[in-house]
Protein backbone atom coordinates (compact mmCIF):
# COMPACT_ATOMS: atom_id res chain seq x y z
CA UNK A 1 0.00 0.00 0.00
CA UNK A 2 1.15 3.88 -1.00
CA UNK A 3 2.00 4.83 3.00
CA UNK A 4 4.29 7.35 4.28
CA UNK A 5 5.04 9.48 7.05
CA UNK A 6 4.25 12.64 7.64
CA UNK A 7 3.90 15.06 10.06
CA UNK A 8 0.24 16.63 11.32
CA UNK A 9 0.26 20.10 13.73
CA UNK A 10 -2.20 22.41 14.69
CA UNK A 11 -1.38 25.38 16.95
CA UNK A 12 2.21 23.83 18.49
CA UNK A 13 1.03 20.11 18.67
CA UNK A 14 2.73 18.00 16.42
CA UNK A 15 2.04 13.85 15.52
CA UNK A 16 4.05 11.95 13.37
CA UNK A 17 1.38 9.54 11.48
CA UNK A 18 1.48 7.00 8.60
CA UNK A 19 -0.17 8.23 5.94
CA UNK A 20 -2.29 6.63 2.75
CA UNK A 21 -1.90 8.48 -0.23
CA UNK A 22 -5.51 7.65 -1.68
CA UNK A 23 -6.52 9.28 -5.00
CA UNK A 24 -10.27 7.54 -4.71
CA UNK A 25 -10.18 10.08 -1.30
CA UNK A 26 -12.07 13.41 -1.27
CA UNK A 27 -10.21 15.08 1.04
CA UNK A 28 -7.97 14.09 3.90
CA UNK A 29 -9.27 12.07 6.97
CA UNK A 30 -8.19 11.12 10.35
CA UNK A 31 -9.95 9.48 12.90
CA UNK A 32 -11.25 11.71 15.79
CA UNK A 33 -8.89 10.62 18.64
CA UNK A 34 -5.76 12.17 16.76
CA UNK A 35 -7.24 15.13 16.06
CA UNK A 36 -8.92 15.33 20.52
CA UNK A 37 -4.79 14.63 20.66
CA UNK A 38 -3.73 17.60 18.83
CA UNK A 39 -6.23 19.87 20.67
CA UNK A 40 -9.16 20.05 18.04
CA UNK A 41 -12.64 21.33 19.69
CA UNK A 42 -14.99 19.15 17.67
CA UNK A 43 -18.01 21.71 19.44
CA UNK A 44 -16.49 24.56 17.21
CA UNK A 45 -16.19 22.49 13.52
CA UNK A 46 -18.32 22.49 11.03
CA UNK A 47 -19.91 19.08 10.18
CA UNK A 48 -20.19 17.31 6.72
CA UNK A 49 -21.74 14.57 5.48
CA UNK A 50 -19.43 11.30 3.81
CA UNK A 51 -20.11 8.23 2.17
CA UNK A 52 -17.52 5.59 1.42
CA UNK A 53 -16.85 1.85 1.55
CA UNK A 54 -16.87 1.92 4.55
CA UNK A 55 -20.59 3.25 5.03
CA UNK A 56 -21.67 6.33 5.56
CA UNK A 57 -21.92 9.15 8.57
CA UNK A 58 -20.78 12.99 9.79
CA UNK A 59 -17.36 13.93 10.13
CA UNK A 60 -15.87 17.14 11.82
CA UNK A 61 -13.83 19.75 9.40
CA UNK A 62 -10.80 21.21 10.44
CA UNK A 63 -7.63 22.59 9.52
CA UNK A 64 -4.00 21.68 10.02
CA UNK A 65 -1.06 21.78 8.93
CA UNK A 66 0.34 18.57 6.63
CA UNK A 67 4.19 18.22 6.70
CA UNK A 68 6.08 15.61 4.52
CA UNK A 69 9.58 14.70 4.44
CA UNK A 70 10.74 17.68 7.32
CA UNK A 71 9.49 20.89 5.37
CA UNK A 72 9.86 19.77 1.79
CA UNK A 73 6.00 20.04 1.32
CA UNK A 74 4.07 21.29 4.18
CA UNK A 75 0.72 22.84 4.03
CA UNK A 76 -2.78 23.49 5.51
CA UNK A 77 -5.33 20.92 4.83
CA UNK A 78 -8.73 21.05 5.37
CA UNK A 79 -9.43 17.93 7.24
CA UNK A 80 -12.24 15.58 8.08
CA UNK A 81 -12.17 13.82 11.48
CA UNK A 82 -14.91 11.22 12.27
CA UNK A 83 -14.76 7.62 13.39
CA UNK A 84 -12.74 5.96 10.93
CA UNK A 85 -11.46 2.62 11.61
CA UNK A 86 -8.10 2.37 9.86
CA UNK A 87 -5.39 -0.56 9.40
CA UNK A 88 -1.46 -0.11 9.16
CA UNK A 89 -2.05 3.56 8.68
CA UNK A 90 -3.61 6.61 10.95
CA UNK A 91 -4.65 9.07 8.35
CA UNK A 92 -5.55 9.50 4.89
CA UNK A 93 -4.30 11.86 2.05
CA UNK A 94 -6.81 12.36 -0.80
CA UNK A 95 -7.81 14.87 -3.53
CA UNK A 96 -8.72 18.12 -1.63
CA UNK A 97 -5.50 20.02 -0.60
CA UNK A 98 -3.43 17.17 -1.29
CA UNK A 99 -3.41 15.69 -5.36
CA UNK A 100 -4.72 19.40 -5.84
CA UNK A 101 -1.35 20.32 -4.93
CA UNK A 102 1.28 17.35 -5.39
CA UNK A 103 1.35 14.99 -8.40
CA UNK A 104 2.14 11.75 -7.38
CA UNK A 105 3.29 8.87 -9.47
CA UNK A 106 2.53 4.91 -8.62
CA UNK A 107 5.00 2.45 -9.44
CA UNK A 108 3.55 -0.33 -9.08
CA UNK A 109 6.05 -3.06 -10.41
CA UNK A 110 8.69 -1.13 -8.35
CA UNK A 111 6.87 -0.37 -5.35
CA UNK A 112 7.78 2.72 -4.88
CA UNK A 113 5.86 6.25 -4.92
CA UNK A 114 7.58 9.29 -6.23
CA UNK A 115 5.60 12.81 -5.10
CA UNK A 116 6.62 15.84 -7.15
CA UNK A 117 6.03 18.81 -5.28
CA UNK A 118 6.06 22.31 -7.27
């Protein structure tokens, strides 16, 4: 599976997560316990519907700050937290402020992912 770290902050709090790079994504998600760890006040976020294989409910928007490979792209993402159970990875990088930004190529036979940042 595409996974690498990154780095996810919001207002001085930092986590260093495993990431999915997942172009079928929306946006980025993460489930709600990272983001109560960073400091996010769920009372305060706007709430959006999603649907996905994994069924459908609300999640919580929010915005942090996305940092891969120490500095070499970092950026604000609008996020979606909700209760996500995820497997060999804690958060999810997907079309909205992520492949809007950064083309990524697969490489399937290699097994390697190459991002090109602008």
């Amino acid at each position: 599976m595409p996974i690498i770290p990154i780095t996810i902050s919001l207002k001085g709090k930092s986590i260093n997560v495993e990431a999915l790079i997942d172009s079928g994504a929306n946006r980025c998600f993460c489930p709600l316990e990272i983001g109560e760890a960073l400091g996010v006040q769920y009372s305060a976020c706007p709430k959006e519907p999603v649907r996905g294989i994994g069924g459908a409910g609300d999640i919580y928007i929010h915005e942090l700050t996305i940092d891969i490979e120490h500095g070499i792209y970092k950026s604000k993402a609008a996020v979606g937290f909700g209760s996500f159970q995820l497997h060999g990875f804690s958060f999810i990088l997907g079309q909205k402020d992520f492949f809007e930004n950064v083309d990524v190529l697969f490489k399937r036979r290699k097994e390697t992912i190459e991002l090109i940042i602008p």
